[in-house]
Protein backbone atom coordinates (compact mmCIF):
# COMPACT_ATOMS: atom_id res chain seq x y z
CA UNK A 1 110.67 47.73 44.04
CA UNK A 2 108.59 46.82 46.65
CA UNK A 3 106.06 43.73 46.68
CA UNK A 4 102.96 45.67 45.93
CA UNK A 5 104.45 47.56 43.27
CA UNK A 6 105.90 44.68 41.76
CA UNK A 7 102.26 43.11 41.41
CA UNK A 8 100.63 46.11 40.77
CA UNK A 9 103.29 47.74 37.83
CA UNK A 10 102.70 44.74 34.74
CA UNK A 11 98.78 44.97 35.05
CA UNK A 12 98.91 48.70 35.18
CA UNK A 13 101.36 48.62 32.26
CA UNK A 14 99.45 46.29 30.17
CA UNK A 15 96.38 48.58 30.50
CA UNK A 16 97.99 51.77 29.91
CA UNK A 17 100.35 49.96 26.58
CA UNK A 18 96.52 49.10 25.10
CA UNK A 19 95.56 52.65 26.23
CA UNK A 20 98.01 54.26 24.48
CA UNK A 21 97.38 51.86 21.54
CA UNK A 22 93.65 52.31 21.38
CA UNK A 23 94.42 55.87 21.24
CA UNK A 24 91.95 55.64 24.14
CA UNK A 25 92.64 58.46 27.35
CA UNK A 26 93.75 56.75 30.43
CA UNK A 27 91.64 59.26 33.06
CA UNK A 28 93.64 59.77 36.62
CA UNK A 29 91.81 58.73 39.52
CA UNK A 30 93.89 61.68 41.32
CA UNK A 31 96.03 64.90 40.26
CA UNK A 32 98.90 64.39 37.94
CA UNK A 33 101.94 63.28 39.59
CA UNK A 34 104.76 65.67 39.07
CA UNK A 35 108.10 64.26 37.40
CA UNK A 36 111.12 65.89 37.10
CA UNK A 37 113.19 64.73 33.95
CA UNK A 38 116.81 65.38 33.53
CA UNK A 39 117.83 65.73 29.71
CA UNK A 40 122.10 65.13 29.73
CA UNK A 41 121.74 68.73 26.90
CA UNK A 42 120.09 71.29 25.34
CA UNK A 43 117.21 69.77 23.76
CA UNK A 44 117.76 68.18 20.48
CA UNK A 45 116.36 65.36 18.13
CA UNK A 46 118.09 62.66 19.83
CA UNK A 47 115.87 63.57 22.23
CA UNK A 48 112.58 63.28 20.32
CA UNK A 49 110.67 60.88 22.22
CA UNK A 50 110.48 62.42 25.16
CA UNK A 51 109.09 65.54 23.72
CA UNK A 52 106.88 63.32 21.41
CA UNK A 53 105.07 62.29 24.15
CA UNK A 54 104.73 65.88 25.86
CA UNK A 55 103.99 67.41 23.06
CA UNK A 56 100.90 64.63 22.23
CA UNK A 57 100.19 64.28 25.74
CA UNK A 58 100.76 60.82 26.39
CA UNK A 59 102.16 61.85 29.82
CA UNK A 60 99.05 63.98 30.84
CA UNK A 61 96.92 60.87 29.82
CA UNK A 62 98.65 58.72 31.88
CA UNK A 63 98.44 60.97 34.89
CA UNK A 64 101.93 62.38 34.89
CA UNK A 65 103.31 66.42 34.73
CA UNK A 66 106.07 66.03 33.18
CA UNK A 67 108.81 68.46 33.19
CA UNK A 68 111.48 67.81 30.63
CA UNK A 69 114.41 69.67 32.50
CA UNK A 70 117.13 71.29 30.00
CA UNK A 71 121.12 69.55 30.41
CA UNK A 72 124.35 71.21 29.87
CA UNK A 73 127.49 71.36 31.00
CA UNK A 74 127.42 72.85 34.39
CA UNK A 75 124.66 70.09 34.97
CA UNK A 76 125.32 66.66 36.38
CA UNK A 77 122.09 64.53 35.85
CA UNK A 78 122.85 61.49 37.92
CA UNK A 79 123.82 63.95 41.12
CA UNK A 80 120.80 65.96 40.58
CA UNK A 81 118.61 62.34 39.91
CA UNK A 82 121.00 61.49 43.84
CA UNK A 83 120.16 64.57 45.59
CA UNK A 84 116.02 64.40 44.57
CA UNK A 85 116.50 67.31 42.70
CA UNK A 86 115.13 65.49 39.52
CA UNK A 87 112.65 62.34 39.68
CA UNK A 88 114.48 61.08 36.72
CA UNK A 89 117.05 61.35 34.12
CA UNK A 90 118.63 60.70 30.59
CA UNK A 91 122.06 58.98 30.37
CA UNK A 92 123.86 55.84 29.46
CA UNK A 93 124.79 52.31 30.40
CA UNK A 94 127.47 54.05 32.32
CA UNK A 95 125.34 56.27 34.23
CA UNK A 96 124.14 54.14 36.94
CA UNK A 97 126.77 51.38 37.09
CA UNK A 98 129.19 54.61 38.03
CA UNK A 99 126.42 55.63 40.88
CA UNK A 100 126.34 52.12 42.32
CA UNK A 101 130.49 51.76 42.14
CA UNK A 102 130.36 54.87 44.14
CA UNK A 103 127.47 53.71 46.87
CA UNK A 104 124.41 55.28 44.98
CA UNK A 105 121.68 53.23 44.99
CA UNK A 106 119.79 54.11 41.55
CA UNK A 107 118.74 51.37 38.40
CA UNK A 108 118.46 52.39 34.55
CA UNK A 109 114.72 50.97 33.76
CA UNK A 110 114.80 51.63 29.92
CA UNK A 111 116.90 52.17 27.17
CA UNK A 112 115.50 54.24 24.18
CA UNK A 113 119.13 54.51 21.69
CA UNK A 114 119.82 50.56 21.41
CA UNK A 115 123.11 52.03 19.56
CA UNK A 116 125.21 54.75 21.30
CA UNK A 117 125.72 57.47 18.25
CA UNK A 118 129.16 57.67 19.42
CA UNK A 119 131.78 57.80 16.06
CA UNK A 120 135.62 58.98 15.76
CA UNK A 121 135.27 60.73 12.50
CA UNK A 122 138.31 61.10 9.55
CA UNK A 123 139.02 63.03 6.33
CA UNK A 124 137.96 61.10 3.00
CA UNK A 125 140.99 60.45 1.07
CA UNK A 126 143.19 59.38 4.37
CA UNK A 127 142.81 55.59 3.89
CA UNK A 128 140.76 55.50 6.99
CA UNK A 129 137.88 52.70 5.76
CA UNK A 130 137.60 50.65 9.69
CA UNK A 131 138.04 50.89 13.19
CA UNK A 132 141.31 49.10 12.67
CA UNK A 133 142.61 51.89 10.20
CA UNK A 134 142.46 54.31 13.19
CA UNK A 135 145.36 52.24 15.74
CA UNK A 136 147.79 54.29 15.86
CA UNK A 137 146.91 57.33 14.74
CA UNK A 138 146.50 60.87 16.76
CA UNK A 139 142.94 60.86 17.76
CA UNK A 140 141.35 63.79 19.50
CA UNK A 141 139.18 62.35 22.30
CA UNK A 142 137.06 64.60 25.23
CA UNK A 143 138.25 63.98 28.83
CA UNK A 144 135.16 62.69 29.86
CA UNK A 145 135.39 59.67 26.60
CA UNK A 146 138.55 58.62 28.06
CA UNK A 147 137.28 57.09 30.92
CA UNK A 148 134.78 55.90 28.69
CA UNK A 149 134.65 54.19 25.24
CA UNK A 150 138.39 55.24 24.59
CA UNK A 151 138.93 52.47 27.54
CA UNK A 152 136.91 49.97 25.08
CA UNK A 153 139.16 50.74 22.57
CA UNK A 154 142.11 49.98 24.15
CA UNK A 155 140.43 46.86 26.00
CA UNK A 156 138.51 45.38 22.59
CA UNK A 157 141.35 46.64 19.85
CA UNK A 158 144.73 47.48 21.50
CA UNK A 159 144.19 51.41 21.32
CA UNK A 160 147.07 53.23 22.85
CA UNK A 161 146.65 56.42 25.45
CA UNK A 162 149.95 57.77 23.23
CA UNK A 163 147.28 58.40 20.54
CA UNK A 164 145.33 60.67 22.29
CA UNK A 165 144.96 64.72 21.90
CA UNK A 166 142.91 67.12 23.34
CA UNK A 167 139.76 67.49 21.98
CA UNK A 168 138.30 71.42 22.24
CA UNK A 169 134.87 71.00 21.21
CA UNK A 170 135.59 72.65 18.34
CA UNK A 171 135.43 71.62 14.07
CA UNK A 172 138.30 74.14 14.05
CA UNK A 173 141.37 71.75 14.69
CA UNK A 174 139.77 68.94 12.36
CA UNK A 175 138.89 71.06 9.62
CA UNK A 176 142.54 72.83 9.32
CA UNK A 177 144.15 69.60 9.38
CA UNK A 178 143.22 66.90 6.54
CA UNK A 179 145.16 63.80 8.68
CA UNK A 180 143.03 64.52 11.65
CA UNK A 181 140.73 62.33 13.41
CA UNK A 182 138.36 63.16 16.37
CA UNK A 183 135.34 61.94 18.44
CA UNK A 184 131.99 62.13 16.92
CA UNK A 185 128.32 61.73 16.65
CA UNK A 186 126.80 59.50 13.40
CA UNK A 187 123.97 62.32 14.12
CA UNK A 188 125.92 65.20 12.82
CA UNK A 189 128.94 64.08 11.46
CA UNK A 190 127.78 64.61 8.19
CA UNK A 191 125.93 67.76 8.55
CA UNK A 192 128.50 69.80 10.94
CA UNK A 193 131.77 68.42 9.18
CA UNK A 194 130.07 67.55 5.63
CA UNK A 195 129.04 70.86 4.62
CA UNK A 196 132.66 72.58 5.75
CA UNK A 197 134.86 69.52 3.38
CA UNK A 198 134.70 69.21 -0.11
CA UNK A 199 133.81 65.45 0.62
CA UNK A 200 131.74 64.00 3.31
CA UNK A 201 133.95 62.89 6.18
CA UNK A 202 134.47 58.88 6.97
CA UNK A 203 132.61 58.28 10.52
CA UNK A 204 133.29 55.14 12.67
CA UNK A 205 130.10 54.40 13.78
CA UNK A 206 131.52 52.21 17.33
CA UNK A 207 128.42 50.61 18.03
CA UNK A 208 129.31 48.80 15.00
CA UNK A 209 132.30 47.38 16.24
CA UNK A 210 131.03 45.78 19.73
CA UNK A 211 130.58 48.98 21.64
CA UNK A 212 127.64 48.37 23.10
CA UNK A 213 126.46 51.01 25.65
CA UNK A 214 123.20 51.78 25.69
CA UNK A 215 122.43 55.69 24.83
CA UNK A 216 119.62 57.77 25.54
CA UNK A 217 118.69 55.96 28.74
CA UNK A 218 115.86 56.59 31.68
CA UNK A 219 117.09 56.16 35.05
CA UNK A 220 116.33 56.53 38.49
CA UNK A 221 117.75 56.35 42.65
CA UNK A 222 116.09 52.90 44.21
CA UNK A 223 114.46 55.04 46.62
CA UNK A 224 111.94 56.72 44.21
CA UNK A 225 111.87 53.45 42.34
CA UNK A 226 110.34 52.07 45.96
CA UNK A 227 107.96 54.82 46.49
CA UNK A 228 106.64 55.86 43.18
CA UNK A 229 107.26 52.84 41.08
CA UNK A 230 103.98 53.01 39.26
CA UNK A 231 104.84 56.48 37.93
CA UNK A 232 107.71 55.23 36.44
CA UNK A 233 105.78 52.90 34.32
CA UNK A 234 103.83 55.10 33.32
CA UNK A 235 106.45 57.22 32.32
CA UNK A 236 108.42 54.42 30.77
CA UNK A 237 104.46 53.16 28.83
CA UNK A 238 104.41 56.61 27.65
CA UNK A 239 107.68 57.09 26.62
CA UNK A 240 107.76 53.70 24.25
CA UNK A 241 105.06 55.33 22.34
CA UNK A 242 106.99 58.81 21.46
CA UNK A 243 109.80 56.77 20.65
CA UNK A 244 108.16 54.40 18.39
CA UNK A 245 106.48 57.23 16.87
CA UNK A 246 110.10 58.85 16.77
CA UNK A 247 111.03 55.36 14.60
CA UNK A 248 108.68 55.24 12.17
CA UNK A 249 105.62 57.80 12.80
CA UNK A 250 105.67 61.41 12.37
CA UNK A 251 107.81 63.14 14.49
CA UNK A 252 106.52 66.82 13.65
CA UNK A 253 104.91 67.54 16.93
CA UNK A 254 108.12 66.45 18.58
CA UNK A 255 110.02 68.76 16.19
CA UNK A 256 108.26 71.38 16.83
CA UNK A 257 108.44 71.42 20.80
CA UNK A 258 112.45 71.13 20.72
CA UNK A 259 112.65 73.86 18.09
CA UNK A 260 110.92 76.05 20.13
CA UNK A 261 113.20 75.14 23.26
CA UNK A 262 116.12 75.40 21.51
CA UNK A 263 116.07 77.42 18.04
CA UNK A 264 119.38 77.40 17.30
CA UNK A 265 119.08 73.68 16.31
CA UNK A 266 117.85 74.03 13.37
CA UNK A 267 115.18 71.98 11.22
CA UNK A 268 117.53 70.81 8.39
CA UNK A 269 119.92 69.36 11.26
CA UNK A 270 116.74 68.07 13.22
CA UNK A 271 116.03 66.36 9.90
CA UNK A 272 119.02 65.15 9.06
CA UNK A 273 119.41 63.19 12.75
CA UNK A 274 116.11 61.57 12.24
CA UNK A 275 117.10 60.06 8.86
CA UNK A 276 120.73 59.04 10.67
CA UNK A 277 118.35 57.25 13.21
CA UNK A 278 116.11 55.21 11.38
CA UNK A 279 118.59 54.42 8.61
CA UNK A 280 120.99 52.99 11.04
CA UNK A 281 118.29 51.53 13.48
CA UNK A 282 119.51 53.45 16.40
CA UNK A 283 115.84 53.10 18.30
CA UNK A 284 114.67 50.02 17.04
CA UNK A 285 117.33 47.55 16.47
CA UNK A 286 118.85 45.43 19.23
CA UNK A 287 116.53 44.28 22.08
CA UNK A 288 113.73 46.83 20.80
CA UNK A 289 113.34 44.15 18.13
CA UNK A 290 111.65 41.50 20.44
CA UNK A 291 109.98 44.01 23.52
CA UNK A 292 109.73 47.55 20.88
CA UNK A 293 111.53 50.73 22.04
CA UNK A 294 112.84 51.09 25.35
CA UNK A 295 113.79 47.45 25.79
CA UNK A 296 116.97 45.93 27.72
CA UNK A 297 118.50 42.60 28.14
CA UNK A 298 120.43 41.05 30.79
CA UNK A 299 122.92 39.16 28.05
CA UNK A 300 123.57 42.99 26.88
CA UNK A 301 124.57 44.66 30.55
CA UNK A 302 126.21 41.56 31.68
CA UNK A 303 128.29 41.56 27.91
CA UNK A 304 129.31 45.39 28.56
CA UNK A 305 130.12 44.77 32.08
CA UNK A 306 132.75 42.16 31.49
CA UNK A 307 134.42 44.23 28.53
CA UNK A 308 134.59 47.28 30.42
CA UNK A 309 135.32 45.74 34.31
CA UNK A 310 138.04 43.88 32.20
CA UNK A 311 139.15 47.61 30.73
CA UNK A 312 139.63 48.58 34.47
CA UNK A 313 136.49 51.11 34.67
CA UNK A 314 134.31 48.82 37.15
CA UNK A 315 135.72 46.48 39.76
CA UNK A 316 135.83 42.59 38.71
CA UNK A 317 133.27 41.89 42.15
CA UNK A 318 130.53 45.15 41.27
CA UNK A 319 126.90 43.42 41.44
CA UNK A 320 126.47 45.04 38.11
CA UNK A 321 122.79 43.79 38.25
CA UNK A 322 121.90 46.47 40.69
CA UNK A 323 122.77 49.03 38.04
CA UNK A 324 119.15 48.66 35.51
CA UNK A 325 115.93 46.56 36.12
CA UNK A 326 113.79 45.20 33.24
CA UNK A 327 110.59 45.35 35.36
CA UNK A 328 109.49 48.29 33.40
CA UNK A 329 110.92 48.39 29.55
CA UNK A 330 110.45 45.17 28.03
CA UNK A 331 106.35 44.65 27.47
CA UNK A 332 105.21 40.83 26.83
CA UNK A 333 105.92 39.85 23.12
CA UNK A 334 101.81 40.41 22.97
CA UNK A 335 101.77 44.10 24.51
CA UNK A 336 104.23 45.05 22.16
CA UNK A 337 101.94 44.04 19.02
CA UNK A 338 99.92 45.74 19.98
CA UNK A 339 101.42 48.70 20.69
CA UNK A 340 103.05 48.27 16.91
């Protein structure tokens, strides 16, 4: 970020936090700025404060068209966020530290899942209880999670590669077999497998075992970081508020939006993630405890760094500091009082 956006961004955030607070409309002195958004799927609740804030125009009062832009999985967000494509996009911890291993200047600048929903998921009845019960066993893992928290398995708990199996993207496999065990999502685990068993399946939940990447992140190239850092703010400002109202608020408009953008969701399932998500504290545990939703620590990347460089996935010498900022997620202590 540049010197005069470096000055400029904490006042401008502190006045657009109480704006948003006050319920009061922050009027543009110019024509909304257009922002591109990259979602990493098809919309769905674990997307909700994004469209919480479309949907109850935070964005527009903060001076900001904002286009939430549709994943899936012919779309790669951080070569779209490279290319200029998007403004912006949704990933994870590993997200940017891959762009800057491979030359991409970019920085994650908030963090809105402080726990990564990621599960491997057994049959009841298979004496599967903890994470430990699972070394050893065949585990059907996606290609893509192998170079990713299966290598913090085997770093953190002495998981094998021998374990793995090919994972389809499919219930079909796990349901036919009663000693299977494959990757999941503490979202739907319960739901999508639950209502096929005749008991509700055992899910791992890895976040609680050390794994901590965080999920559902905001991220963008350093370039557009330079140039339009104050739009990122606001974006960021805007963002915190869906989320928090994601936490603990009423969610209905944001409901509503991704329903309509995606119908085959479903409203019991949309239901059913936002109870996983507050129950379990997946937006507002972690760092959102001291700076509210959004919020990132330098303890917490430089923690995840070390297990996973040590794993093999980064090299040992990566400035993994150049991978997020906290310039724009974590309001002061008295900004985010308010904003409660």
């Amino acid at each position: 970020m540049n010197a005069t956006a470096s000055i400029a961004t904490p006042v401008r955030r502190a006045l657009t936090a109480l704006a948003i607070a006050l319920g009061l409309q922050a009027v543009p002195t110019h024509a909304a700025e257009p922002l591109r958004f990259g979602l990493n799927w098809l919309p769905q609740a674990e997307m909700c404060g994004f469209y919480q804030a479309q949907a109850t125009g935070l964005y527009d009062k903060l001076g900001l068209a904002v286009e939430l832009v549709p994943g899936g999985p012919d779309r790669n967000i951080a070569l779209q966020v490279a290319t200029g494509d998007l403004q912006m996009g949704m990933g994870s911890s590993f997200t940017t530290l891959n762009m800057i291993q491979q030359g991409i200047p970019a920085r994650t600048v908030a963090a809105f899942l402080q726990k990564d929903p990621q599960t491997l998921v057994a049959h009841t009845d298979q004496g599967v209880e903890t994470l430990d019960d699972l070394k050893g066993r065949p585990i059907m893992v996606a290609k893509f999670s192998q170079a990713e928290f299966w290598q913090f398995l085997k770093q953190r708990y002495g998981f094998s590669d021998s374990q793995l199996r090919p994972y389809a993207y499919s219930s079909v496999p796990f349901l036919a077999n009663p000693k299977a065990v494959q990757q999941g999502y503490i979202t739907e685990d319960a739901h999508l497998l639950g209502k096929e068993l005749d008991k509700p399946p055992v899910s791992i939940l890895l976040a609680d075992y050390g794994y901590d990447n965080y999920a559902t992140t905001a991220f963008a190239k350093q370039t557009y970081l330079d140039e339009h850092g104050d739009a990122v703010a606001r974006f960021v400002d805007a963002s915190r508020q869906g989320w928090r109202d994601c936490a603990t608020g009423d969610y209905a408009p944001a409901m509503k939006a991704i329903l309509a953008a995606n119908p085959q969701h479903g409203e019991d399932l949309f239901h059913f993630k936002m109870q996983q998500m507050r129950e379990r504290g997946l937006i507002d545990s972690g760092d959102a405890v001291s700076f509210g939703p959004g919020a990132m620590s330098d303890a917490r990347w430089r923690g995840f760094f070390e297990t996973m460089s040590a794993a093999g996935v980064y090299r040992t010498d990566l400035d993994y500091r150049q991978a997020y900022t906290l310039d724009y997620s974590n309001a002061a202590p008295a900004i985010a009082d308010r904003e409660q």
